[in-house]
C-alpha atoms as a PDB file:
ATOM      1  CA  UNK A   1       2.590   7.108   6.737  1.00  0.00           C
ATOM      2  CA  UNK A   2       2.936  11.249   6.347  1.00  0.00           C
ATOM      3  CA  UNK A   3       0.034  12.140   4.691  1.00  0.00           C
ATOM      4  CA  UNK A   4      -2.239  14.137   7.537  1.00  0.00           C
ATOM      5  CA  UNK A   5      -5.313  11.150   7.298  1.00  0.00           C
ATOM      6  CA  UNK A   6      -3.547   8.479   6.244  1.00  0.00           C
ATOM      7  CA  UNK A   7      -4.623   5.598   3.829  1.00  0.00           C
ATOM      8  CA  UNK A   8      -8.389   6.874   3.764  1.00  0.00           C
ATOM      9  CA  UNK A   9     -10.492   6.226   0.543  1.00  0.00           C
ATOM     10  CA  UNK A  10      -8.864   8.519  -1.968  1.00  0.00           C
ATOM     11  CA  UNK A  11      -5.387   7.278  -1.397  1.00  0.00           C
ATOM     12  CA  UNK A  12      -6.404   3.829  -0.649  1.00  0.00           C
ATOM     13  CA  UNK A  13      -7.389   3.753  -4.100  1.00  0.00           C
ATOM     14  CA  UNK A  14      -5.017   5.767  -5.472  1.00  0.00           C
ATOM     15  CA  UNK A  15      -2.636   3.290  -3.730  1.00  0.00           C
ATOM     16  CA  UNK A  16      -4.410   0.166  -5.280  1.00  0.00           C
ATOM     17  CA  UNK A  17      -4.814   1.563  -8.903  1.00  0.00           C
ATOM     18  CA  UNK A  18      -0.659   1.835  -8.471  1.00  0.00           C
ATOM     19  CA  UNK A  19      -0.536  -1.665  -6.985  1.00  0.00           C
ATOM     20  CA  UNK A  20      -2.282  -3.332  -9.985  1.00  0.00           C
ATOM     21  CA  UNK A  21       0.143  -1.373 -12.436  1.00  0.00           C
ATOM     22  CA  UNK A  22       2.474  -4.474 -11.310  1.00  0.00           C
ATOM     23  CA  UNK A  23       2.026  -7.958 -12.289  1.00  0.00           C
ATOM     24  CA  UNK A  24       4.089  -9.055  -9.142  1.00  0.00           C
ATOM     25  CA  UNK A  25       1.350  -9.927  -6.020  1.00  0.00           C
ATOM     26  CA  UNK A  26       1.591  -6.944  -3.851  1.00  0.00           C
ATOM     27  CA  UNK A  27       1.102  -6.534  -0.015  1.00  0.00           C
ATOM     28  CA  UNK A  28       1.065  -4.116   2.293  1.00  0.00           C
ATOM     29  CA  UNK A  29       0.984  -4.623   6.573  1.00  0.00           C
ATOM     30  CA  UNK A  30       0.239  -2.792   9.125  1.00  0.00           C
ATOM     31  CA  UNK A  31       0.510  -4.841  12.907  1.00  0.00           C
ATOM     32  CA  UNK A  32      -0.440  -8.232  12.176  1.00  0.00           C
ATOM     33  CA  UNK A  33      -2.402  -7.225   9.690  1.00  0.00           C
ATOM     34  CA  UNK A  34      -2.160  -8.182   6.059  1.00  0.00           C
ATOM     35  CA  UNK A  35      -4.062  -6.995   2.774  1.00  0.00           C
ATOM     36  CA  UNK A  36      -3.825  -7.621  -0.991  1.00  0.00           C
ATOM     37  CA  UNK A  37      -2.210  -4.307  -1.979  1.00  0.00           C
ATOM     38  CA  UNK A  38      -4.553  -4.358  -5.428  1.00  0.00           C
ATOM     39  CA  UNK A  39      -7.650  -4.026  -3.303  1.00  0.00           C
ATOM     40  CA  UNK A  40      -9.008  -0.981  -1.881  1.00  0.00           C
ATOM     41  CA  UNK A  41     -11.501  -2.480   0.303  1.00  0.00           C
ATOM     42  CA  UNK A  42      -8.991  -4.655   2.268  1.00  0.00           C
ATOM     43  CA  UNK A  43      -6.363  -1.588   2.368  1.00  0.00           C
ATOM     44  CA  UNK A  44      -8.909   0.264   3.979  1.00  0.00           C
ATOM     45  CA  UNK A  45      -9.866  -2.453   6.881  1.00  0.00           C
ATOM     46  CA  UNK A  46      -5.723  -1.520   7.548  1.00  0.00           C
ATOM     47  CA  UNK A  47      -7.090   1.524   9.011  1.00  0.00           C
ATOM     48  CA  UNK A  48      -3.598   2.836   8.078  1.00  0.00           C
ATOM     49  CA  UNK A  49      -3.457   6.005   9.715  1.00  0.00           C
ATOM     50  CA  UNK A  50      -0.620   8.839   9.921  1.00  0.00           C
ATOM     51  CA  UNK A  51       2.472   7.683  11.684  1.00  0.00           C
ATOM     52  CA  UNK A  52       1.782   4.368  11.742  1.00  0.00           C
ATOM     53  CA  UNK A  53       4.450   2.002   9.801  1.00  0.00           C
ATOM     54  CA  UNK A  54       3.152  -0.193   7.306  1.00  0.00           C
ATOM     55  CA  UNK A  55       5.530  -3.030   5.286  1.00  0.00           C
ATOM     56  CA  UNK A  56       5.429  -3.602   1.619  1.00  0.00           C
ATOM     57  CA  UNK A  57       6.175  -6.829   0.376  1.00  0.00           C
ATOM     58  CA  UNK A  58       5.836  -8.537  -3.149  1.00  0.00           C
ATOM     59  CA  UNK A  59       6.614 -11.669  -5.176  1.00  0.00           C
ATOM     60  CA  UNK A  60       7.518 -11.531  -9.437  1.00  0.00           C
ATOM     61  CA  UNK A  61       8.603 -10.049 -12.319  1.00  0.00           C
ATOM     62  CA  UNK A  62       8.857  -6.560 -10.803  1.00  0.00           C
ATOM     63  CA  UNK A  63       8.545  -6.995  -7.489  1.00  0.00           C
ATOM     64  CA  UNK A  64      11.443  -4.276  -6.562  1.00  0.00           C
ATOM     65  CA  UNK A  65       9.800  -1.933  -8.613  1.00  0.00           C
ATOM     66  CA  UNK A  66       6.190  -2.755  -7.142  1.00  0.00           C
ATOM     67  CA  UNK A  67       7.692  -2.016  -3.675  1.00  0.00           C
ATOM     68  CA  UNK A  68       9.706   1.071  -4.566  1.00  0.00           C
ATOM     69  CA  UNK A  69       6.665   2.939  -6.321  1.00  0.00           C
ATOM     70  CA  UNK A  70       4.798   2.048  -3.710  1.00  0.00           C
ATOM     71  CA  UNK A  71       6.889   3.153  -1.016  1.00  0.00           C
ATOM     72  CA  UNK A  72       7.721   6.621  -2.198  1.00  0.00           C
ATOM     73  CA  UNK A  73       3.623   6.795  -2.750  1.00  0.00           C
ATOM     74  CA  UNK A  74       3.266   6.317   1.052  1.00  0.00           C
ATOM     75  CA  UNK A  75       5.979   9.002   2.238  1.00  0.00           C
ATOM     76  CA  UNK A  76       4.351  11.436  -0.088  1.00  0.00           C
ATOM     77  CA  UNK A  77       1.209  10.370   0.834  1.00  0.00           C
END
């Protein structure tokens, strides 16, 4: 994660709105941790934080594309 705060409630949600562009299921991990990328609530309780590592994973139509947006949302982030 580079952004200075990490996954706090503006990009938490900006993060989700992005997530449920896809119709793939989307996740995202931090630890052994998991959350329903779609949902800013439960990417929040990932207290995602700067520096830490997170995984993106998903499963459907456009999975790859789910998990590219979303990862070049979380550099910039």
């Amino acid at each position: 994660m580079a952004g200075e705060l990490g996954l706090h409630a503006r990009p938490a949600a900006e993060f989700a709105r992005s997530a449920s562009r896809f119709a793939s299921e989307v996740r995202v991990a931090k630890g052994g941790r998991e959350a329903d990328a779609k949902s800013v609530l439960l990417v929040l309780t990932l207290d995602v934080r700067r520096g830490d590592r997170v995984r993106l994973s998903a499963s459907g139509p456009d999975a790859e594309a789910a998990v590219e947006e979303l990862a070049r949302l979380v550099a910039s982030q």
